[in-house]
N, C-alpha and C. Protein backbone atom coordinates (compact mmCIF):
# COMPACT_ATOMS: atom_id res chain seq x y z
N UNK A 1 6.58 -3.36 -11.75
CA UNK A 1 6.41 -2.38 -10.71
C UNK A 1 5.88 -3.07 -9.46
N UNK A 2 6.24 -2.78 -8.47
CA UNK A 2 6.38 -3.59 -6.82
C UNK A 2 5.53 -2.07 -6.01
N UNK A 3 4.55 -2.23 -5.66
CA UNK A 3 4.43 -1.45 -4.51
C UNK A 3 4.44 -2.00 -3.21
N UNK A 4 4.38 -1.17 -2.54
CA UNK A 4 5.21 -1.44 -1.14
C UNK A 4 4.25 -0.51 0.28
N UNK A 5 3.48 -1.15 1.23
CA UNK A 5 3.20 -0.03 2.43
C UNK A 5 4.53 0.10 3.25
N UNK A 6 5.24 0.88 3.83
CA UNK A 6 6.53 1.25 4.69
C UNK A 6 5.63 1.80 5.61
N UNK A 7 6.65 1.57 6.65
CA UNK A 7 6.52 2.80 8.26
C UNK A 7 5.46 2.78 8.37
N UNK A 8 4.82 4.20 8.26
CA UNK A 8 3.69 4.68 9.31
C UNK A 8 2.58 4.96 8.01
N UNK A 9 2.41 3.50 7.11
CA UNK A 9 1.41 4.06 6.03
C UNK A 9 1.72 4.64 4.81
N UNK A 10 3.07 4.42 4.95
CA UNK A 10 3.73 5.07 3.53
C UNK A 10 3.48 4.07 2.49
N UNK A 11 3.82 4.94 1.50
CA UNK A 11 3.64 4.25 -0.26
C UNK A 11 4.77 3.98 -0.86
N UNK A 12 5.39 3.08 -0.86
CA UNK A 12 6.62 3.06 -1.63
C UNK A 12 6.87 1.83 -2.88
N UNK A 13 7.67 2.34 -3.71
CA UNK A 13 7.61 1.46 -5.18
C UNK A 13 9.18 0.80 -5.07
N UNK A 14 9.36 -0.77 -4.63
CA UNK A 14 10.26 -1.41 -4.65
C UNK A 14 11.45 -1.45 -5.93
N UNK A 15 13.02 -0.89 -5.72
CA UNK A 15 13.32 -0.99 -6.86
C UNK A 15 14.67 -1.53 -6.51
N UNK A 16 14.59 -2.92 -6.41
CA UNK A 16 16.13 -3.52 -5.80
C UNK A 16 16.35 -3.30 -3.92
N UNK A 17 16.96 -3.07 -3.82
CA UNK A 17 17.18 -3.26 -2.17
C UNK A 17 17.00 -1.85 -2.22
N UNK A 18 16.41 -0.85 -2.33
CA UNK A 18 15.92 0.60 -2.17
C UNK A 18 13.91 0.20 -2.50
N UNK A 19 13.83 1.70 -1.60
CA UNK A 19 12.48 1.81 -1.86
C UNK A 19 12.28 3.34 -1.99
N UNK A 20 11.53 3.49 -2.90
CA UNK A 20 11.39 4.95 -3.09
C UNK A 20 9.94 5.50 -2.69
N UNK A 21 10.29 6.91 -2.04
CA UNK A 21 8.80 6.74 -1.15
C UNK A 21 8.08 7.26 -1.88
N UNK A 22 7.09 6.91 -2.61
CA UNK A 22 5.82 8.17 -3.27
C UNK A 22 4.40 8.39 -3.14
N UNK A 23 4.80 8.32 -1.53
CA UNK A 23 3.47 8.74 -0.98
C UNK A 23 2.83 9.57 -1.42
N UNK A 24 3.37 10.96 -1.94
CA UNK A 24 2.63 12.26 -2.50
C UNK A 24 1.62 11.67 -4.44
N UNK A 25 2.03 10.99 -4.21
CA UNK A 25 0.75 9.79 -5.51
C UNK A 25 -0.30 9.52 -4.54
N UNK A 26 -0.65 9.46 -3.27
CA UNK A 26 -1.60 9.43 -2.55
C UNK A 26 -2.62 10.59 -2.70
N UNK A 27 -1.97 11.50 -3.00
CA UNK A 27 -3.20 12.67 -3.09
C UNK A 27 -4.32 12.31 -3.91
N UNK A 28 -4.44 11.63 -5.00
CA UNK A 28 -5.33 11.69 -5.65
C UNK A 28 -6.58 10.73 -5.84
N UNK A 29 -5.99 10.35 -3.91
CA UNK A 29 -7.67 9.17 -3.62
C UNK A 29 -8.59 10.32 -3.18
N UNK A 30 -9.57 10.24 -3.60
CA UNK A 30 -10.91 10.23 -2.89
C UNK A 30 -11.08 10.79 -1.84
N UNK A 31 -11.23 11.86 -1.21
CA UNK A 31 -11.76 11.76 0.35
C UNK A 31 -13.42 11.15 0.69
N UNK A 32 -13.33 10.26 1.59
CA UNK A 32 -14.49 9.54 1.76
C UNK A 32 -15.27 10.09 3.07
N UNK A 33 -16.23 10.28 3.43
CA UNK A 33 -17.64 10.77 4.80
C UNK A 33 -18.02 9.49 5.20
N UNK A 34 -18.63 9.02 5.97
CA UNK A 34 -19.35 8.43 6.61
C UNK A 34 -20.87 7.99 5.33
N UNK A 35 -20.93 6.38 5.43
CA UNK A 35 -20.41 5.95 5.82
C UNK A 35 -18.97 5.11 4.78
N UNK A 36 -18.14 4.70 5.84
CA UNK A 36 -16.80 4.32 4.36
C UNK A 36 -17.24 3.04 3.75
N UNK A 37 -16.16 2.79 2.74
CA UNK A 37 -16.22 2.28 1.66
C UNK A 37 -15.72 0.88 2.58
N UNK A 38 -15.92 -0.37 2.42
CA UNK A 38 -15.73 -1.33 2.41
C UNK A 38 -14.82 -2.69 1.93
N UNK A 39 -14.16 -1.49 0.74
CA UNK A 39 -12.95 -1.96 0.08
C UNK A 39 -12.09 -1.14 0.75
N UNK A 40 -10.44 -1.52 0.04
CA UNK A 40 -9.19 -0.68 0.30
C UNK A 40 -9.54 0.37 -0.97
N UNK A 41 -9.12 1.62 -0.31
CA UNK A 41 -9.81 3.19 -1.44
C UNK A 41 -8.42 2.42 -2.22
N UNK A 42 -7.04 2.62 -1.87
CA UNK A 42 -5.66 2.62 -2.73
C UNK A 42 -5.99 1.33 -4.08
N UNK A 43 -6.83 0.24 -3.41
CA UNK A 43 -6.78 -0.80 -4.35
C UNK A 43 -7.94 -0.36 -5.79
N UNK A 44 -8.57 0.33 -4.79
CA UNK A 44 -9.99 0.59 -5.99
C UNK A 44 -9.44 1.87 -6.88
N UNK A 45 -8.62 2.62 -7.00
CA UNK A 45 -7.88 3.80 -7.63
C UNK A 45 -6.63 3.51 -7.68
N UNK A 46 -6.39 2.26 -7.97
CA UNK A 46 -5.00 2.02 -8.48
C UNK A 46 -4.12 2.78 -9.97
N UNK A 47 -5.04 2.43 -10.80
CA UNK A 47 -4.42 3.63 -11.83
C UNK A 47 -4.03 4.57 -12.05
N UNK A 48 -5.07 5.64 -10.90
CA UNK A 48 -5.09 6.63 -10.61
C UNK A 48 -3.68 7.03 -10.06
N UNK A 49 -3.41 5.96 -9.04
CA UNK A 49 -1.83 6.40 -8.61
C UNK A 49 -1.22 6.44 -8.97
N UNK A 50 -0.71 5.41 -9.67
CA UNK A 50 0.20 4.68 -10.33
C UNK A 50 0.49 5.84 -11.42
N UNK A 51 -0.41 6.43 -11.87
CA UNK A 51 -0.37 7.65 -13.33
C UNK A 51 0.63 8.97 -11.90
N UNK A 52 0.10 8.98 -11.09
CA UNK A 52 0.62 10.46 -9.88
C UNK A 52 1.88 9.86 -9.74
N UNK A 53 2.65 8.78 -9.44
CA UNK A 53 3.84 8.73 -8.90
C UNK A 53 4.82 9.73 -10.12
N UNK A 54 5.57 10.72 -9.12
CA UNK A 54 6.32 11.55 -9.23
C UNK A 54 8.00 10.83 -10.00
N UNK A 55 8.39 11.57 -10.97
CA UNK A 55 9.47 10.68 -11.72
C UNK A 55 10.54 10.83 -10.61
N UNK A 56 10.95 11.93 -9.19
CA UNK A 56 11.63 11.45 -8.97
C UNK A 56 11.32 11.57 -7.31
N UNK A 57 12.05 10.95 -6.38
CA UNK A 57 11.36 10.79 -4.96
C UNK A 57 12.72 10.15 -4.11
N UNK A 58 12.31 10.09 -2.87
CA UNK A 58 13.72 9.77 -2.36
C UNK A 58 13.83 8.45 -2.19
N UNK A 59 14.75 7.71 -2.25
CA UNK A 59 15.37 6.66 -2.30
C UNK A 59 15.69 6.07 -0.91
N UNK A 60 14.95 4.98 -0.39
CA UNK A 60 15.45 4.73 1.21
C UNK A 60 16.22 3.40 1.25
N UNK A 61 17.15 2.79 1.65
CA UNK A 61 17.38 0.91 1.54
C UNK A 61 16.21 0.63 2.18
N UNK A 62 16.17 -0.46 1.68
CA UNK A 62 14.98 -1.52 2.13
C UNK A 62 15.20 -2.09 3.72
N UNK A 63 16.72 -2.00 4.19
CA UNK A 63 16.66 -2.92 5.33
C UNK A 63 16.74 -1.43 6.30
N UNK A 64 16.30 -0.25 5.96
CA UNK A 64 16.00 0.69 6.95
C UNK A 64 14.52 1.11 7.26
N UNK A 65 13.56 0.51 5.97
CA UNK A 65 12.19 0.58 6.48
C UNK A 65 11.16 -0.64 6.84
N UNK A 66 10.14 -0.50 7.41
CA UNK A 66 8.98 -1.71 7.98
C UNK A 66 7.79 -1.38 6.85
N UNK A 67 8.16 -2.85 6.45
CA UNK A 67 7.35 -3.32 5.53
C UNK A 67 6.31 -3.76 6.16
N UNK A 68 4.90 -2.98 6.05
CA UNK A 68 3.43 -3.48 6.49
C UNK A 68 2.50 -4.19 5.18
N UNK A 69 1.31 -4.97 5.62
CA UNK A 69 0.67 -5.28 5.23
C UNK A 69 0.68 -4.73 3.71
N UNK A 70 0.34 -5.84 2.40
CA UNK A 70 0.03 -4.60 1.44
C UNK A 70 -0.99 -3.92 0.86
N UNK A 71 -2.38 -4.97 1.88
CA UNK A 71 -3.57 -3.86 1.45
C UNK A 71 -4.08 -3.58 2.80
N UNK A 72 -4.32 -2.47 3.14
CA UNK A 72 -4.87 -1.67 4.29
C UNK A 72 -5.96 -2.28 4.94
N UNK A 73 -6.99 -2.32 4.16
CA UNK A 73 -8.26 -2.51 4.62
C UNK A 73 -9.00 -3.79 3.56
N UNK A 74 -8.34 -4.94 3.88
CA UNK A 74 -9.06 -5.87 3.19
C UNK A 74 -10.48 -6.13 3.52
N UNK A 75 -11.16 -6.29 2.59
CA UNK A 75 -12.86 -6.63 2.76
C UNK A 75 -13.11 -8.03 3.57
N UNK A 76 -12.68 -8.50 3.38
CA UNK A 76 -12.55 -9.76 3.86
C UNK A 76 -11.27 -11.02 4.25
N UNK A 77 -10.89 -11.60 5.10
CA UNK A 77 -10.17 -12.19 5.77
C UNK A 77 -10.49 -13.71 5.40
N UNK A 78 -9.89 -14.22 4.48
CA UNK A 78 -10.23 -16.06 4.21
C UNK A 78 -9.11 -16.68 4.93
N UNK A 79 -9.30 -17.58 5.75
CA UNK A 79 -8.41 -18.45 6.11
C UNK A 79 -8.45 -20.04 6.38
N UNK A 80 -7.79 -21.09 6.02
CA UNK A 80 -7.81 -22.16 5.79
C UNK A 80 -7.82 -22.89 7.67
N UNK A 81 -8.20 -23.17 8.17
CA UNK A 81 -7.86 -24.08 9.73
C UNK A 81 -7.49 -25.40 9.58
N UNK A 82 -6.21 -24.98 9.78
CA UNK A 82 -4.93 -26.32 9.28
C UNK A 82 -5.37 -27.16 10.82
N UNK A 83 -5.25 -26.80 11.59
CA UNK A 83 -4.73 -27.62 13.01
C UNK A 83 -6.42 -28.09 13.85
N UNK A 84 -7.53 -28.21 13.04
CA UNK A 84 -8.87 -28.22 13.09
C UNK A 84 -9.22 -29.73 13.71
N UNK A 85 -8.01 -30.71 13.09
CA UNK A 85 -8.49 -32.08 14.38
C UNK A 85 -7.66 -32.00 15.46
N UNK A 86 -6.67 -31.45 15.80
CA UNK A 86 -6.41 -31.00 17.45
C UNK A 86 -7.20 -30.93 18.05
């Protein structure tokens, strides 16, 4: 199983050159108040979704949607500085 962020924040589960959208498996995060959580909510209730995705959902090709980032709100940012004796 491949998940996938599309478009504008969507949820979609990669299945060959289609993506099927099942954003409506989103319902069953959490609503969070002030102040937020510090992790990605989707990564920390992963099961949770994964159990909501709907058996059937619409089917989009892959080369018609924008593939974003695949975790929202990473806690942290590590990066290596390749070009550091320049």
């Amino acid at each position: 199983m491949i998940l996938c962020r599309f478009d504008e924040g969507r949820l979609g589960l990669v299945e060959g050159a289609f993506v099927r959208d099942v954003t409506s498996a989103l319902d069953v995060l959490p609503a969070y108040r002030y102040p937020l959580p510090s992790h990605d909510v989707l990564i920390a209730n992963l099961d949770r979704v994964i159990e909501a995705i709907p058996a059937q959902s619409p089917r989009l090709p892959m080369a018609g949607v924008k593939l974003l980032s695949p975790v929202a709100n990473p806690g942290k940012i590590i990066a290596a500085p390749v070009n550091y004796q320049k």
